[in-house]
Protein backbone atom coordinates (compact mmCIF):
# COMPACT_ATOMS: atom_id res chain seq x y z
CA UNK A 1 -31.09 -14.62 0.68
CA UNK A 2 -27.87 -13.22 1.54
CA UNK A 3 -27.38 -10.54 4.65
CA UNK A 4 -25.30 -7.67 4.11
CA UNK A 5 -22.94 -8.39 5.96
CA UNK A 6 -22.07 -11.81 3.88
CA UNK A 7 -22.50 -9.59 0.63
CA UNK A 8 -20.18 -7.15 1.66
CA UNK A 9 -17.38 -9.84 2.78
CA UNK A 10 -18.11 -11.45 -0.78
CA UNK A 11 -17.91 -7.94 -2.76
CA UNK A 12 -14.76 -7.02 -0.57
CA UNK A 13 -12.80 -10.75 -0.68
CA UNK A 14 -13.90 -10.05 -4.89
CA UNK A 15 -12.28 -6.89 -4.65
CA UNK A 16 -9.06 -7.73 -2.71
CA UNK A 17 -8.92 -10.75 -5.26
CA UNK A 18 -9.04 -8.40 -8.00
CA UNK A 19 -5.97 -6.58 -5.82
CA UNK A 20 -3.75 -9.08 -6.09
CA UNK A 21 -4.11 -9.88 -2.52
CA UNK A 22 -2.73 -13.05 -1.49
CA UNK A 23 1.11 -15.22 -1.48
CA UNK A 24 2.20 -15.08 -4.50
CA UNK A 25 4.39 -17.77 -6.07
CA UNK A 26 7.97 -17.79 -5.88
CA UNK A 27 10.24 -17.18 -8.64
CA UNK A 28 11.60 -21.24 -9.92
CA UNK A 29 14.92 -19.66 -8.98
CA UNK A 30 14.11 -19.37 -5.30
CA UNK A 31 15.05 -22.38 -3.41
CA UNK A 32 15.97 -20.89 0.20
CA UNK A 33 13.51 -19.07 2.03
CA UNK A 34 13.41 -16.62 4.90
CA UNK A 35 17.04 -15.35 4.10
CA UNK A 36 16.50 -11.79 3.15
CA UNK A 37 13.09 -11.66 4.93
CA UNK A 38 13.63 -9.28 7.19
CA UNK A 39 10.42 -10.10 9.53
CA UNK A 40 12.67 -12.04 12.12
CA UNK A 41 14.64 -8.50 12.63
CA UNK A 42 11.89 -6.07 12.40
CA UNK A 43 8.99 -7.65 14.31
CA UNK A 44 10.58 -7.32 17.68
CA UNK A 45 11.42 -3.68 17.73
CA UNK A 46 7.69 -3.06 15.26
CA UNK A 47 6.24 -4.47 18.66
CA UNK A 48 8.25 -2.06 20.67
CA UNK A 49 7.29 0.88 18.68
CA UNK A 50 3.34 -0.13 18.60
CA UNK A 51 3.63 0.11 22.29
CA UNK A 52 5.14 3.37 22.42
CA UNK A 53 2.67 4.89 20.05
CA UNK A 54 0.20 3.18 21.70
CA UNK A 55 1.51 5.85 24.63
CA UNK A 56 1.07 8.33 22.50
CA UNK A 57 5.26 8.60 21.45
CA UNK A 58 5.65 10.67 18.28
CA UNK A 59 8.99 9.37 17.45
CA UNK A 60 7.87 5.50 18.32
CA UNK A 61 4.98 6.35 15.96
CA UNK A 62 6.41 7.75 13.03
CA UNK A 63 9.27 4.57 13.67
CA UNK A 64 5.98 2.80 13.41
CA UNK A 65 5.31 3.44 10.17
CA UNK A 66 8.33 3.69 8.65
CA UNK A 67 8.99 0.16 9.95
CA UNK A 68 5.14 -0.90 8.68
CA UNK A 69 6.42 0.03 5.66
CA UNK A 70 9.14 -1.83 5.36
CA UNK A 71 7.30 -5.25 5.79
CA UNK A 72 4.95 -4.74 3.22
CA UNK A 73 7.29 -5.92 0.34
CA UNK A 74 7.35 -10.56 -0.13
CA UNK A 75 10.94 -10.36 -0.15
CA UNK A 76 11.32 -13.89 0.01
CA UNK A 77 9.23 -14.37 3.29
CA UNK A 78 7.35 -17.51 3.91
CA UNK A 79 5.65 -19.78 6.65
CA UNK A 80 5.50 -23.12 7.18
CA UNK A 81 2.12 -23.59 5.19
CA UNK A 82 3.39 -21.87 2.31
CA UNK A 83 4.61 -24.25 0.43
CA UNK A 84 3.17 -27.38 -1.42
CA UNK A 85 4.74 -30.52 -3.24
CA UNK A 86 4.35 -28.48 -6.40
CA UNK A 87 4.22 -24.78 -5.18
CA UNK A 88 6.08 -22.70 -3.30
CA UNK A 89 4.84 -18.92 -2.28
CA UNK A 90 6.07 -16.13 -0.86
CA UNK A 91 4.28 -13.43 1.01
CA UNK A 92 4.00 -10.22 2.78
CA UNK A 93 6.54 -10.14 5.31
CA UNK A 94 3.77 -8.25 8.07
CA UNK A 95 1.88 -11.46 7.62
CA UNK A 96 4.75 -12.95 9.30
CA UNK A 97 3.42 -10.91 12.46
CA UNK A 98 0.85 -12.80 14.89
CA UNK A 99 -0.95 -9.53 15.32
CA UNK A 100 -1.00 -8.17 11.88
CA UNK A 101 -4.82 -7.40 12.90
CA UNK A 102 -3.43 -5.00 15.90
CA UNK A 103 -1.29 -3.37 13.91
CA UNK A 104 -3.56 -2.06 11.37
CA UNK A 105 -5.60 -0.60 13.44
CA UNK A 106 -3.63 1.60 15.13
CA UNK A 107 -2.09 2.71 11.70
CA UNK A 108 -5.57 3.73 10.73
CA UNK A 109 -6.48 5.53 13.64
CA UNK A 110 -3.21 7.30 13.75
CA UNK A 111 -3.23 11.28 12.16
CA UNK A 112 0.41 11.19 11.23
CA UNK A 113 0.66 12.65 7.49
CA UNK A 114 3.03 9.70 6.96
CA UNK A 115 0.70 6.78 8.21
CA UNK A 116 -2.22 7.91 6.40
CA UNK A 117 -0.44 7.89 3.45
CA UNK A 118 0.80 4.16 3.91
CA UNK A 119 -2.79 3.11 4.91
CA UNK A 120 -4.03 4.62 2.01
CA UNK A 121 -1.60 3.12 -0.72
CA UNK A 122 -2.28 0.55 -2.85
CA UNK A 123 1.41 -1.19 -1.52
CA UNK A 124 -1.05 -1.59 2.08
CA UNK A 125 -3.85 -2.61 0.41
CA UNK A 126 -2.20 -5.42 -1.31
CA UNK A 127 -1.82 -7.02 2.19
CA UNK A 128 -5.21 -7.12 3.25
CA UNK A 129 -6.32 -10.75 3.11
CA UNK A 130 -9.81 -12.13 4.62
CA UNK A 131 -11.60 -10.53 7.47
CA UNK A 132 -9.22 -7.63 7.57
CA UNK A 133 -9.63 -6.58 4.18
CA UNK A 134 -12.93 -6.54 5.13
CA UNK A 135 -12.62 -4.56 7.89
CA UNK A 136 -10.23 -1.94 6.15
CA UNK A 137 -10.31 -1.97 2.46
CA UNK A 138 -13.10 0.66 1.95
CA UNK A 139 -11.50 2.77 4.72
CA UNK A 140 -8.21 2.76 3.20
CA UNK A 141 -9.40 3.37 -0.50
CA UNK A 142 -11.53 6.29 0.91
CA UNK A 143 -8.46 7.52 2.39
CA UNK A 144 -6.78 7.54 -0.83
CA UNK A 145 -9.14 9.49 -2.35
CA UNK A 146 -9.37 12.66 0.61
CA UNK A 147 -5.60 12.80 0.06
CA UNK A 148 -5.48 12.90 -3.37
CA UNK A 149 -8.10 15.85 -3.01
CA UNK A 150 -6.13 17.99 -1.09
């Protein structure tokens, strides 16, 4: 017999399946990688601004977001493993980020009108892969729905 918890990371890795949530595979076209991605430009100062709404920096935290934002989209952003003999994929360009995990957290703790409508978009949820669509999948579709309410 199953426990919950493996249930629930079953029914939630089903769901974020049924998202779309995952690399998805590069257009035949795309040959060069990384070129427009702009994770190698935005990390750095996304780290700065985490740690300046981390100090509780309204500007730093509504940069946060906007910059969150911004690395949701593949562009054409890929790591080392994403690519096989056969198949090449592009992802997420916040999964580019070593502490993707960090991030989202604080951007669904924070009460900014702003980041809880980017936590509760579909565009965010598409990036939740594994363990931290577990974590935040419900919470973020539950989201949705308050706002839409108002």
């Amino acid at each position: 017999m199953r426990s919950n918890n493996t249930r629930r990371w079953l029914t939630g890795t089903g769901v974020a399946i049924a998202l779309g949530v995952s690399a998805s595979e590069a257009p035949p076209t795309m040959t060069k990688f990384n070129q427009l991605c702009p994770a190698k430009r935005l990390l750095p100062q996304f780290e700065a601004q985490y740690q300046s709404c981390k100090r509780k920096q309204l500007a730093a935290c509504e940069q946060f977001v906007a910059t969150f934002r911004e690395l949701l989209p593949e562009y054409d952003c890929q790591r080392p493993f994403d690519t096989t003999p056969t198949v090449k994929y592009i992802i997420p360009a916040i999964w580019l980020s070593r502490d993707h995990e960090k991030y989202i957290e604080l951007l669904s703790k924070l009460e900014l009108r702003s980041a809880q409508e980017l936590f509760a978009s579909p565009e965010f949820r598409r990036t939740l892969d594994g363990y931290v669509a577990e974590m935040y999948l419900d919470q973020s579709e539950e989201l949705e729905k308050r706002l839409r309410s108002k």
